[in-house]
Protein backbone atom coordinates (compact mmCIF):
# COMPACT_ATOMS: atom_id res chain seq x y z
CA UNK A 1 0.00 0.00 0.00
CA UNK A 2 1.39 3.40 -0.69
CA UNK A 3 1.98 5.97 1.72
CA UNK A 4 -0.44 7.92 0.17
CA UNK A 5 -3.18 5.89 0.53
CA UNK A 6 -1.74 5.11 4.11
CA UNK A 7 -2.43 8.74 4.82
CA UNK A 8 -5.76 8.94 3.73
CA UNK A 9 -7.25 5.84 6.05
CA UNK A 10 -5.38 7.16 8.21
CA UNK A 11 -7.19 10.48 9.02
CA UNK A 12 -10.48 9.06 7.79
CA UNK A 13 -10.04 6.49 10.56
CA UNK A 14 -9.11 9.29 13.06
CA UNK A 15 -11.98 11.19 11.52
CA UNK A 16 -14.61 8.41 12.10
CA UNK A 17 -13.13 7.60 15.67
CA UNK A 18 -12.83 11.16 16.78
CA UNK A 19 -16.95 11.43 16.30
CA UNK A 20 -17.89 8.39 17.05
CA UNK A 21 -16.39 9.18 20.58
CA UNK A 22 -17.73 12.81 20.26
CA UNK A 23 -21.13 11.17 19.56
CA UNK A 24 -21.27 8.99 23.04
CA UNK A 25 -20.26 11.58 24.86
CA UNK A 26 -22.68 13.60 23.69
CA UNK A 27 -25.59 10.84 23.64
CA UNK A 28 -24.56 10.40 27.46
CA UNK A 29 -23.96 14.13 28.55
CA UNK A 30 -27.67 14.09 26.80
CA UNK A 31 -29.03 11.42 28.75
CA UNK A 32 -27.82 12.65 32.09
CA UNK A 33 -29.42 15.96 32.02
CA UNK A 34 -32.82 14.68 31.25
CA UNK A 35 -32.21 12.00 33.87
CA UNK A 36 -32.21 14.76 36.29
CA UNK A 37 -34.63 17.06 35.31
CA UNK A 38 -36.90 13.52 35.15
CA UNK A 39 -36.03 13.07 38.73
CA UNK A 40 -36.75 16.56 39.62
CA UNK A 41 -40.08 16.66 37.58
CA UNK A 42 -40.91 13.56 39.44
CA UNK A 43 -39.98 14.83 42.87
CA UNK A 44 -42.21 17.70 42.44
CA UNK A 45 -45.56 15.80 41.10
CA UNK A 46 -44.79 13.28 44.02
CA UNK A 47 -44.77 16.25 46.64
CA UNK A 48 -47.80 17.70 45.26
CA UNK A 49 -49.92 14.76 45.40
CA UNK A 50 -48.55 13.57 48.90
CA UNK A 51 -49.36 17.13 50.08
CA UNK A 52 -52.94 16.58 47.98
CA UNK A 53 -53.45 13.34 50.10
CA UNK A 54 -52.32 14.72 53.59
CA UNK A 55 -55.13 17.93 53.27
CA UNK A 56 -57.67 15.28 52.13
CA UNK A 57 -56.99 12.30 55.00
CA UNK A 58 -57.06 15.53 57.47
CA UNK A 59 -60.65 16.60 55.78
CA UNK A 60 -62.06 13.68 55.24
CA UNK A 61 -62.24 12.93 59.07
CA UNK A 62 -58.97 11.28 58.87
CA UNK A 63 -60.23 8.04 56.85
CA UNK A 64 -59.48 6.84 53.28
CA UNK A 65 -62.75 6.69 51.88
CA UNK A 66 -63.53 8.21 48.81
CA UNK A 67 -60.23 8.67 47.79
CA UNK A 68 -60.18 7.57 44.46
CA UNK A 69 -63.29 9.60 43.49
CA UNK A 70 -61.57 12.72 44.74
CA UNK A 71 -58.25 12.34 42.99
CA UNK A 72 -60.14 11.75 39.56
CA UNK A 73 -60.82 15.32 38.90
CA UNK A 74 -56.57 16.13 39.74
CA UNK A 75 -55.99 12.95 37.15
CA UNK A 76 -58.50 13.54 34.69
CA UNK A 77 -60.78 16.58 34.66
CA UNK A 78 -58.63 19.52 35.19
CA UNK A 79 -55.64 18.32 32.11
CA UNK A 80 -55.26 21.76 30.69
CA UNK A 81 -53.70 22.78 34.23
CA UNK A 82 -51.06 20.14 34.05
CA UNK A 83 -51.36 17.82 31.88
CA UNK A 84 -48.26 15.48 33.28
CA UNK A 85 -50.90 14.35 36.20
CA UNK A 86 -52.78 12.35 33.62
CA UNK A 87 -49.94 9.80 32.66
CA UNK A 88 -49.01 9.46 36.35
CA UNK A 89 -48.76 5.79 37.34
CA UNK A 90 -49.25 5.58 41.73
CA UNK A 91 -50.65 3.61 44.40
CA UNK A 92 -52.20 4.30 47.70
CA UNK A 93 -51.01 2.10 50.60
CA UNK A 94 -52.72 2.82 54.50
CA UNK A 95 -50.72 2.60 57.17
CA UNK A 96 -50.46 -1.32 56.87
CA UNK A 97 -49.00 -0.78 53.57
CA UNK A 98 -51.96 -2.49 52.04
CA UNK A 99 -53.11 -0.98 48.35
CA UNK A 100 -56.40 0.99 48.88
CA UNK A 101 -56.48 2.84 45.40
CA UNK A 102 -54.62 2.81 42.54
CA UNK A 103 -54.27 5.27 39.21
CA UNK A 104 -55.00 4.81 36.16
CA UNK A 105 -57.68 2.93 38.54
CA UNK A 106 -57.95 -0.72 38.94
CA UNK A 107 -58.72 -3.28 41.74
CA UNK A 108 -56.78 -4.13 44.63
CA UNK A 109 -56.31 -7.82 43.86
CA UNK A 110 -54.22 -6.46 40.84
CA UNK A 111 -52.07 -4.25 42.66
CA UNK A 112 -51.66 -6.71 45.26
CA UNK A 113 -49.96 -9.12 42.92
CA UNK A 114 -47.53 -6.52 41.83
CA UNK A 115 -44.16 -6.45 44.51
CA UNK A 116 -43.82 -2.74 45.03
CA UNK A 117 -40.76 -3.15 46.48
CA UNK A 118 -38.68 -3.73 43.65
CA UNK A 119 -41.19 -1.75 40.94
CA UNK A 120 -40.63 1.75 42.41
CA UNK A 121 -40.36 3.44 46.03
CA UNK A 122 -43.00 4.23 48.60
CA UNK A 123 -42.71 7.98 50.00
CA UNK A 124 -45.23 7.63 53.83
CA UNK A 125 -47.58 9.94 54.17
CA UNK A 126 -47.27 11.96 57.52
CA UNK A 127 -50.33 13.97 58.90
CA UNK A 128 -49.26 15.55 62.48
CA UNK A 129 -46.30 13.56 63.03
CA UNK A 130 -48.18 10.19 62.16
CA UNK A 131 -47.59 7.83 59.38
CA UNK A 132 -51.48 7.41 58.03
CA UNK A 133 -50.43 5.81 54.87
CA UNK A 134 -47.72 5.53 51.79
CA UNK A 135 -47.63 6.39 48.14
CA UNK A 136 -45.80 4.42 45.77
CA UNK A 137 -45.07 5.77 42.53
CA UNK A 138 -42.15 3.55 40.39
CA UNK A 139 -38.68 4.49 39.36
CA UNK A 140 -39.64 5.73 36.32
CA UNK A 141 -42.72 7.88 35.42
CA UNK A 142 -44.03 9.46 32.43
CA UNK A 143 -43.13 13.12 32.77
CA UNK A 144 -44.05 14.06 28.89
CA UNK A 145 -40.44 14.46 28.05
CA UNK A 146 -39.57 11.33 26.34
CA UNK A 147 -40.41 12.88 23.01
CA UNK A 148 -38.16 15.59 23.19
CA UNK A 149 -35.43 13.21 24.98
CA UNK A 150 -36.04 11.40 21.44
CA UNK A 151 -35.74 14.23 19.36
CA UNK A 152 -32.62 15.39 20.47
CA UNK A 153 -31.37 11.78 19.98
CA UNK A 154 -31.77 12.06 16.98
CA UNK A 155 -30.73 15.43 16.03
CA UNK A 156 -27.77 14.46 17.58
CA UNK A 157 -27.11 11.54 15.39
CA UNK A 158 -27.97 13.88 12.34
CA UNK A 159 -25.47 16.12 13.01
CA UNK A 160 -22.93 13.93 13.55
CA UNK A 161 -23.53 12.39 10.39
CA UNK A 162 -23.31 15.62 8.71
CA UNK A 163 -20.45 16.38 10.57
CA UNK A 164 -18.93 13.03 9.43
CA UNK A 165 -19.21 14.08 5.73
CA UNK A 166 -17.74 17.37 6.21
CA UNK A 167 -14.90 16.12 8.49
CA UNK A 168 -14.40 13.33 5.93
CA UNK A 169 -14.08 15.57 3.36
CA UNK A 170 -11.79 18.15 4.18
CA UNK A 171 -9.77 15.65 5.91
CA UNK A 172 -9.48 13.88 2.68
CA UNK A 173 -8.56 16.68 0.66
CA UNK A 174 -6.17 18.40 3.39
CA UNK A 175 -4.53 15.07 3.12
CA UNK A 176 -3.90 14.31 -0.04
CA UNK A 177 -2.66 17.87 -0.55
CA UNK A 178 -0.16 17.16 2.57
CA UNK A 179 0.39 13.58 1.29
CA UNK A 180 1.40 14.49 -1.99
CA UNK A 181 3.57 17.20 -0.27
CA UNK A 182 5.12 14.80 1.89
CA UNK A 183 5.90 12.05 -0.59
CA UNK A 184 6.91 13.84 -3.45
CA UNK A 185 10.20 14.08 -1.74
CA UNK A 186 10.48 10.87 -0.90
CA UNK A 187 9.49 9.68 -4.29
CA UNK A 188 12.76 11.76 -5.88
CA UNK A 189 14.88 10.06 -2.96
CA UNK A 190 13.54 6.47 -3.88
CA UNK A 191 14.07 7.55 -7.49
CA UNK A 192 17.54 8.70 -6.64
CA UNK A 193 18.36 5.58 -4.64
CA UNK A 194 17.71 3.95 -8.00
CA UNK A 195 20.21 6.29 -9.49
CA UNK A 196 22.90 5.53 -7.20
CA UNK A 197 22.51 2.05 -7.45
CA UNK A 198 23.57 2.54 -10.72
CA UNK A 199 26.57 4.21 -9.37
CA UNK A 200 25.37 7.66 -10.83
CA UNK A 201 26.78 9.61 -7.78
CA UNK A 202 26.94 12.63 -9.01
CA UNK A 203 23.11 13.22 -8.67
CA UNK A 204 21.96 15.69 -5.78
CA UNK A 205 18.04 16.78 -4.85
CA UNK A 206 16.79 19.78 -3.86
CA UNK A 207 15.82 20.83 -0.57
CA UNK A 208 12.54 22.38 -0.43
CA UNK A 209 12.04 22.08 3.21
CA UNK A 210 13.59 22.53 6.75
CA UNK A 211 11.75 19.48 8.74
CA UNK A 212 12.67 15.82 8.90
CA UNK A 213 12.23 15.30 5.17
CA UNK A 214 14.77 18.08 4.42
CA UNK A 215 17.23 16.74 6.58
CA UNK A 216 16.94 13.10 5.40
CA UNK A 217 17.41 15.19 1.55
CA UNK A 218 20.24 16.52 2.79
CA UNK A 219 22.18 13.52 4.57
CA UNK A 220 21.13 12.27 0.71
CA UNK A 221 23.01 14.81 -0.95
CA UNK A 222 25.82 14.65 1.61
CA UNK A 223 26.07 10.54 1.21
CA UNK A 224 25.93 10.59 -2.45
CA UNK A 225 28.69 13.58 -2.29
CA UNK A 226 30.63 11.43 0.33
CA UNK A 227 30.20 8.42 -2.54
CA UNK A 228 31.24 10.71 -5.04
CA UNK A 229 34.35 11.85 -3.63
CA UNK A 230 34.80 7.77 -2.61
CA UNK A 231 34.76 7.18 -5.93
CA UNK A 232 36.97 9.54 -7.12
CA UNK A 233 39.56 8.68 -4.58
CA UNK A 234 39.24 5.12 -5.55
CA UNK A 235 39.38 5.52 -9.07
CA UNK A 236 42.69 8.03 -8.12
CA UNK A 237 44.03 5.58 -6.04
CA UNK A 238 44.37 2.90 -8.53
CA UNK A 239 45.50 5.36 -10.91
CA UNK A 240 48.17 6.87 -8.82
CA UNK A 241 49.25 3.40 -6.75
CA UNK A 242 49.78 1.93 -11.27
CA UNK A 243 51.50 5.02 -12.20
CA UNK A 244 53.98 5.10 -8.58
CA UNK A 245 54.64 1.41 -9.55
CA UNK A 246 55.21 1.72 -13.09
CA UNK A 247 58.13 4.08 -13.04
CA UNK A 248 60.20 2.14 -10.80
CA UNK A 249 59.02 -1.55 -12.73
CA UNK A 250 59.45 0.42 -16.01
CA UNK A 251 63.41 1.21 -14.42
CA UNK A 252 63.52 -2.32 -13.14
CA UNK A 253 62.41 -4.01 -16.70
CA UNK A 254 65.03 -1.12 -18.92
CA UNK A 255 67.90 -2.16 -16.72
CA UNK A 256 67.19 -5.76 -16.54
CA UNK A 257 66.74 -6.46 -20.64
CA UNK A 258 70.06 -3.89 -21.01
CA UNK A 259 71.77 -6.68 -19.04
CA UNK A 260 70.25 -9.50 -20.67
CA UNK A 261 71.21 -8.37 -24.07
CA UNK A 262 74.35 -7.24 -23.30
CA UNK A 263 73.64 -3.71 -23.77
CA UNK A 264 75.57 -3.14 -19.89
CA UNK A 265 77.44 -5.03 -17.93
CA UNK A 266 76.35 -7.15 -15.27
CA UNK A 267 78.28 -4.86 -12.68
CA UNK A 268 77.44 -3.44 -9.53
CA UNK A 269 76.39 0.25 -10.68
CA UNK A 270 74.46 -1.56 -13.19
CA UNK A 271 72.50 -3.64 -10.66
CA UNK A 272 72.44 -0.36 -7.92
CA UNK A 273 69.89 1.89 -9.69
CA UNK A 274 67.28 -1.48 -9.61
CA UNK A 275 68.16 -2.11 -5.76
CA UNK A 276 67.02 1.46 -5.13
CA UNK A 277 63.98 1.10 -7.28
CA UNK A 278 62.88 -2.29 -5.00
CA UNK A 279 63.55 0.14 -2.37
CA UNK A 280 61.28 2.25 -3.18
CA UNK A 281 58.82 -0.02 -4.22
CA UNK A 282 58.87 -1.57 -0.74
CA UNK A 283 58.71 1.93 0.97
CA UNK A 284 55.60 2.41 -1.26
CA UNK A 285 53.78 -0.84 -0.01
CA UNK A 286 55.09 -0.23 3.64
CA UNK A 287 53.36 3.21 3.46
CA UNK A 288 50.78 1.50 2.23
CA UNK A 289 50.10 -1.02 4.33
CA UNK A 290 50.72 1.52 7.55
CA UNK A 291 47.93 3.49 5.95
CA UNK A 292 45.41 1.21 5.48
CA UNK A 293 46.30 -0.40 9.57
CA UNK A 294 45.84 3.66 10.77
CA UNK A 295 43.01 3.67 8.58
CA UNK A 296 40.97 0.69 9.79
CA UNK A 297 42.15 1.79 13.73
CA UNK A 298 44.39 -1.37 13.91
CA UNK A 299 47.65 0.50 14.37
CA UNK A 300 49.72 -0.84 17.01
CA UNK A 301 51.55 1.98 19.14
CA UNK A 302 54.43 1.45 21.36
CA UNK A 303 53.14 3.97 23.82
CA UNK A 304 56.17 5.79 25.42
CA UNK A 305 56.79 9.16 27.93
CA UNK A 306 58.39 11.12 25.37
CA UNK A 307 60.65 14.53 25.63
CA UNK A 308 58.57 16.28 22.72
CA UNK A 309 61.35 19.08 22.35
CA UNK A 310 64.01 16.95 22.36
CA UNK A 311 62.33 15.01 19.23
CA UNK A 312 61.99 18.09 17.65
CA UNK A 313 65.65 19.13 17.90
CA UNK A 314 66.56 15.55 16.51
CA UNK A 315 64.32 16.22 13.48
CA UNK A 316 65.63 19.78 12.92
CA UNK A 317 69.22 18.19 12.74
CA UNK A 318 67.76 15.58 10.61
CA UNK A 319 66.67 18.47 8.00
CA UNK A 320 69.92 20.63 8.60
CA UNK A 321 71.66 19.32 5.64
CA UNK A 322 69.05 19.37 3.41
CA UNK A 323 67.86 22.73 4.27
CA UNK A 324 71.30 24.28 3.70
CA UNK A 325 71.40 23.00 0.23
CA UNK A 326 68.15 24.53 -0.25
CA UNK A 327 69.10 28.01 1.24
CA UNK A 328 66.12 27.66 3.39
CA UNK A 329 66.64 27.92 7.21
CA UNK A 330 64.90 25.90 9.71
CA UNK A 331 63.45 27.96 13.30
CA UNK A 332 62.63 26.34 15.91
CA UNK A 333 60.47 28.02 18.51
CA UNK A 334 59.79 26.25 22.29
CA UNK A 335 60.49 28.11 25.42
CA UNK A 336 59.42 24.96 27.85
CA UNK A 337 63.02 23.33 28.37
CA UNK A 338 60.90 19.90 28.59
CA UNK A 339 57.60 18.60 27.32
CA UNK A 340 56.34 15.05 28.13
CA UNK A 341 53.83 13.24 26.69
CA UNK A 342 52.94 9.62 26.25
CA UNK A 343 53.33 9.01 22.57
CA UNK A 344 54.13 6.42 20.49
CA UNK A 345 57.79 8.36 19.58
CA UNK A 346 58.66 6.44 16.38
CA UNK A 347 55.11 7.39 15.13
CA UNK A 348 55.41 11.14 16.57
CA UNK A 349 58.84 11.36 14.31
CA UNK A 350 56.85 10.37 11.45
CA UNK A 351 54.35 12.70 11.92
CA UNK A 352 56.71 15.74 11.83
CA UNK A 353 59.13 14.51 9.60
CA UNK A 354 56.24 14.04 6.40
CA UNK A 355 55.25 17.77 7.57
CA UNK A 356 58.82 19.02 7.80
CA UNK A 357 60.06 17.46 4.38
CA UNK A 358 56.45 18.69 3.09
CA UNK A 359 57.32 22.35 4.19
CA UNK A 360 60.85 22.10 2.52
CA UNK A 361 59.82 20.90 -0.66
CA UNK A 362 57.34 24.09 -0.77
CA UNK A 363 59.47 26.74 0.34
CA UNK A 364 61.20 29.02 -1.96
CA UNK A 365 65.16 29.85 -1.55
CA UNK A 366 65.90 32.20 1.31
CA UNK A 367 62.58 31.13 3.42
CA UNK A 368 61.97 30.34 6.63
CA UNK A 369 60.46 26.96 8.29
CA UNK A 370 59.14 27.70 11.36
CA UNK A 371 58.49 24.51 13.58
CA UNK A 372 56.95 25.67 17.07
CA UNK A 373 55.99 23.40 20.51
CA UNK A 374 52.89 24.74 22.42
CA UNK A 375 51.25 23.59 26.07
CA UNK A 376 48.00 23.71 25.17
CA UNK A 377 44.54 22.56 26.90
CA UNK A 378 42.32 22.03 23.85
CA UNK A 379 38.36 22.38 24.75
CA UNK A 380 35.75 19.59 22.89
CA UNK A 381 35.09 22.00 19.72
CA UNK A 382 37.77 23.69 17.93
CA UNK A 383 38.57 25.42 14.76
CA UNK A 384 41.77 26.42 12.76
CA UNK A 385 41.54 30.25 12.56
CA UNK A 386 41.76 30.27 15.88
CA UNK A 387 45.07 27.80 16.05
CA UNK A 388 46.92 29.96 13.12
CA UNK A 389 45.88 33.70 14.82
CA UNK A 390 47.88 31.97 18.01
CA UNK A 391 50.80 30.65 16.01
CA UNK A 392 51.01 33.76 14.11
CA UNK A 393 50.99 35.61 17.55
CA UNK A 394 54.37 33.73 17.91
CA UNK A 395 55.92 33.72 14.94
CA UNK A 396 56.03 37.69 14.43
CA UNK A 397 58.03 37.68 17.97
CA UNK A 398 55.70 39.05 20.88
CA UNK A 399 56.45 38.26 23.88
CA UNK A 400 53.97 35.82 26.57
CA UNK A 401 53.33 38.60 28.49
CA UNK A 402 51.91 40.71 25.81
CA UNK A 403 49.89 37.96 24.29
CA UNK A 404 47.87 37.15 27.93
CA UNK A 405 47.48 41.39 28.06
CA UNK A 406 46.73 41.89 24.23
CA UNK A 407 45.13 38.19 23.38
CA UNK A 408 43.84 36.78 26.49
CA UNK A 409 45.41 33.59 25.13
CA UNK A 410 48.56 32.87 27.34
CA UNK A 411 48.57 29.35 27.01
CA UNK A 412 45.63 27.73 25.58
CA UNK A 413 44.51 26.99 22.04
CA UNK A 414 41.02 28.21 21.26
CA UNK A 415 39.55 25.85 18.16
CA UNK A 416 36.16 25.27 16.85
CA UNK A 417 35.40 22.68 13.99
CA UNK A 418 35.84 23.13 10.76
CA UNK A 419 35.84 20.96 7.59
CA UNK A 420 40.10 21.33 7.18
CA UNK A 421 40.00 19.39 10.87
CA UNK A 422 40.18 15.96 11.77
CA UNK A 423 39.83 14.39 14.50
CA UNK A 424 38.48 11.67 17.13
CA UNK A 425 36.51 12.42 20.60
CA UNK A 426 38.52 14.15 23.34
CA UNK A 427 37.35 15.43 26.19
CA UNK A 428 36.32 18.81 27.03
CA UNK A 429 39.64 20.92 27.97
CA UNK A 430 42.02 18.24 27.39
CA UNK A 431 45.65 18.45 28.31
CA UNK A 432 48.37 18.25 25.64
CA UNK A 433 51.08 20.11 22.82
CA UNK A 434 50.35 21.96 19.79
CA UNK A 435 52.78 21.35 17.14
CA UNK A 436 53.29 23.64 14.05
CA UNK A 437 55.12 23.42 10.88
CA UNK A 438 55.11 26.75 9.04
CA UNK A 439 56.33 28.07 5.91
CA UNK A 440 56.21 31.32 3.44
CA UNK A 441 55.81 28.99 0.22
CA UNK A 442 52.57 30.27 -2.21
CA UNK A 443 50.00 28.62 0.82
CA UNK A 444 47.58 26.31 -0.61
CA UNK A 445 44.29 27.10 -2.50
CA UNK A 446 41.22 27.34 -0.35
CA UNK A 447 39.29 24.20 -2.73
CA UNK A 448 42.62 22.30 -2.09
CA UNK A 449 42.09 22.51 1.83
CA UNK A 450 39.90 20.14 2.32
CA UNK A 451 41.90 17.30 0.44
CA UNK A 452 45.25 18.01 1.83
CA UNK A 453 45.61 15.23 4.03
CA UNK A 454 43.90 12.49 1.05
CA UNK A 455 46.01 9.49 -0.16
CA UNK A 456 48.28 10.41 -3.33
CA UNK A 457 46.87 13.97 -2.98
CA UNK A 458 49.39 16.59 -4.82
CA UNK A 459 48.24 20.21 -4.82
CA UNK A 460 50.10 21.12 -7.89
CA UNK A 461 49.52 17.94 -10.11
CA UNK A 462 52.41 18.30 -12.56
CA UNK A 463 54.71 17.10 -9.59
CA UNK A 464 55.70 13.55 -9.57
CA UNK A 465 57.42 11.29 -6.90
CA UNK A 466 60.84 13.12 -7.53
CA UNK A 467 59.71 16.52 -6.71
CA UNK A 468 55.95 16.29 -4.75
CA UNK A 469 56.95 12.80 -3.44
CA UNK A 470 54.43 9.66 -3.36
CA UNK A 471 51.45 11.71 -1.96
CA UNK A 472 51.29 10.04 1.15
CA UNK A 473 53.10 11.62 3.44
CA UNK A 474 50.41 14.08 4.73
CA UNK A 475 47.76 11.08 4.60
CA UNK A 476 49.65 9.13 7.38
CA UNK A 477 50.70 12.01 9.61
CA UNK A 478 46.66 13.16 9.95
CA UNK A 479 46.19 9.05 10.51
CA UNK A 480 48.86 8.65 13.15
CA UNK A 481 47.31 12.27 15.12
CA UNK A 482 43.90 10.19 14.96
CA UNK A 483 45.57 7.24 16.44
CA UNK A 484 47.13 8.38 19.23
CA UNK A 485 43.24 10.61 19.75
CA UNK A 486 44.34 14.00 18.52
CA UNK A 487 43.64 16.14 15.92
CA UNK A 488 45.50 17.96 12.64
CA UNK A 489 44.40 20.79 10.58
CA UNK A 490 45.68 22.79 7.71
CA UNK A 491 45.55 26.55 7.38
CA UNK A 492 46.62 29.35 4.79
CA UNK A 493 48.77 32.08 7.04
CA UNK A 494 47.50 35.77 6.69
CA UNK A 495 50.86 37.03 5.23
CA UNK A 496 52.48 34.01 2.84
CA UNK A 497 52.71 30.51 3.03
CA UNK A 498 50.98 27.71 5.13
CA UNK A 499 51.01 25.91 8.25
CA UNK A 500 50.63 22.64 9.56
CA UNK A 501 48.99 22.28 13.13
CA UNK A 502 48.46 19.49 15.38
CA UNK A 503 46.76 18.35 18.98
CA UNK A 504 48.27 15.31 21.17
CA UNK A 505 46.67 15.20 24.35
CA UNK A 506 48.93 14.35 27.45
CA UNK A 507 47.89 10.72 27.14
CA UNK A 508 46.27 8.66 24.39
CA UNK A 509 42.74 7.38 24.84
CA UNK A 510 41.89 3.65 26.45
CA UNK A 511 40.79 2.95 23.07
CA UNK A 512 43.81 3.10 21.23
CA UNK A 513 45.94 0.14 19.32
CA UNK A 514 48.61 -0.45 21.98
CA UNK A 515 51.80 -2.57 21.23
CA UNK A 516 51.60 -5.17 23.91
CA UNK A 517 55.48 -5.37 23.22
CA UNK A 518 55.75 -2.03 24.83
């Protein structure tokens, strides 16, 4: 059945209950008010006659006799003064409770086989503080108002039938006007559904709407952007993982058939340029197969207390070389003389080593790298304007005590979200180091942001392994920051170049990979 149609029962069915319940109510609300103004009606004709009967047991020289002849003109003769007197149904009991007369009138061996007991009550008859007889009148007397207790009835039942109609209706068209406007959405979603199946991800729908619909129309549109972009990095990946392999296999197969034909000799700087292509190979697959463990949270971490500035240092002297070649000086900025963490340290060097070699290969001649340390308590929701405005703070020179006056950021980090961010659950104001990586290369473009830390990701495309490296660099630092539960992020600096921030806390999360052979 379609919702539709599901709709439509639906309020009909609410429609239909809603008055049948409105109509009992009403049918008993009805009932009960003529119930009591019977009772009262009764009440009243019973007081007037037992007041009648009184005066005329008094008069008559306090005997019975006669009694039925002088209650006919009351029941019969007199109508037009009250015409309810005429359908009473009574009985006259003496003091023995024995039936003397009865109206309409009939003898007393008929009475006396009815049980008045049970048929209706029996109000006594008091004359000077005596009992002198009872009159019994039953539960239930015509008062002249059953017609009109009818006639409501059934106006009652007429307008709830008309009501019915109407209801029905309106709720019918009101529904199918909401129905349609409810599933015409949903229609385009199961129609789009259809559409990705047939892995046509590209296709987005518009929202018309801010209630639940719209939001399940946007989490469409987001899903089939997220299998979009899937997609697209798939379809990268095997293209970049077959053209990484096929420069080194191409070097590999030249060298080998040289060889074999007796092009060059089978020598040792003939056979060195393939050993450092199956070098690189296996760094490829290694990198690899580290991404894809980080990836799928299975990355085992040998969980250490770790000087953080002294691993710096290490890495700066690592770089020295290279950045003297490249006329590009390396500046380190930390004024703690010791910062310990628990970190995996092996991992941590990784981390700043693809961000340092990253910043070199981007920096023109003459530049500066700037790689800083930070304390830093990190609350749950951060963002990275607020991490680069700090870092900046510190790279143009100012001193601590001018950025708690100026800033009112001595020595917290300030973040909130944003789409340039990864990272895992931490706890509100958590405990840890900010590391940066700055340089004054040309930044990166504001669509390239996002995509930064992506598998075989190369801002500037016409870079291959020898000058951009194998694109995955970047891709395992942000995994290894998720792994040991921190967070990276990626920011254009106001004046020139980029920079390269991320969150440790003081210790990893329970939930983390640990090497058990730590």
């Amino acid at each position: 059945m379609r919702l539709r149609t599901k709709l439509l029962l639906g309020s009909f069915l609410i429609i239909l209950t809603l008055s049948g319940v409105y109509l009992t109510l009403s049918m008993i609300a009805t009932n009960t008010i003529f119930d009591r103004y019977e009772n009262m009606v009764q009440k009243q004709m019973a007081d007037q006659i037992q007041n009648s009967l009184a005066e005329y047991y008094l008069n008559n020289g306090e005997s019975w006799r006669g009694v039925d002849q002088y209650m006919l003109p009351l029941m019969s003769q007199h109508p037009q003064r009250d015409r309810r007197f005429m359908r009473i149904t009574m009985v006259l009991l003496d003091e023995h409770r024995v039936p003397i007369a009865a109206w309409p009138r009939g003898t007393e061996e008929h009475w006396q086989d009815i049980d008045l007991q049970e048929k209706g009550t029996i109000t006594p008859i008091v004359v000077e503080e005596r009992e002198v007889g009872g009159l019994w009148m039953p539960y239930r007397n015509p008062t002249g108002i059953e017609g009109i207790r009818a006639r409501v009835s059934s106006s009652l039942v007429d307008t709830f039938l008309v009501s019915i109609l109407i209801s029905s209706i309106t709720a019918i068209v009101v529904t199918y006007l909401l129905a349609r406007r409810l599933t015409k959405p949903l229609l385009q979603l199961a129609l789009a559904a259809q559409e990705i199946k047939k892995r046509r991800f590209d296709l987005r729908l518009p929202v018309s709407s801010q209630d639940e619909v719209g939001t399940v129309t946007k989490a469409f549109n987001e899903m089939s952007e997220a299998l979009q972009r899937g997609e697209q990095v798939r379809t990268n990946l095997v293209a970049d993982v077959a053209h990484e392999l096929r420069t080194p296999l191409t070097v590999i197969q030249g060298q080998l058939e040289s060889i074999q034909q007796g092009v060059l000799p089978a020598a040792v700087e003939t056979v060195l340029p393939i050993h450092d292509e199956v070098i690189r190979l296996n760094r490829l697959v290694d990198e690899l197969r580290q991404l894809t463990l980080a990836e799928a949270g299975k990355l085992p971490l040998r969980l250490l207390p770790t000087d953080v500035k002294a691993l710096l240092q290490r890495v700066v002297e690592i770089f020295s070389i290279e950045s003297e070649l490249r006329h590009i000086q390396l500046k380190m900025n930390c004024t703690e003389e010791t910062i310990f963490i628990t970190v995996d340290p092996d991992r941590l060097t990784q981390i700043i080593v693809n961000i340092v070699g990253n910043a070199l290969n981007y920096s023109p001649q003459g530049g500066t790298v700037h790689i800083g340390l930070l304390k830093a308590s990190l609350p749950e929701e951060t963002d990275g304007d607020s991490v680069i405005s700090f870092i900046n703070m510190h790279l143009n020179g100012e001193a601590e005590v001018e950025l708690a006056q100026n800033y009112q950021l001595p020595e917290t980090v300030t973040m909130r979200k944003t789409s340039s961010l990864s990272s895992k659950n931490i706890p509100t104001e958590t405990e840890g180091i900010v590391v940066y990586v700055a340089d004054e290369g040309p930044g990166i473009a504001p669509e390239h942001l996002p995509h930064v830390f992506e598998r075989f990701f190369r801002c500037d495309p016409s870079r291959g392994r020898e000058t951009g490296g194998s694109g995955l660099g970047l891709a395992i630092a942000r995994e290894y920051v998720l792994a040991h539960g921190g967070r990276i992020v990626a920011v254009n600096r106001r004046e020139k170049g980029s920079c390269f921030a991320f969150f440790l806390p003081q210790k990893p999360p329970e939930s983390v990979n640990r090497d058990e052979r730590s």
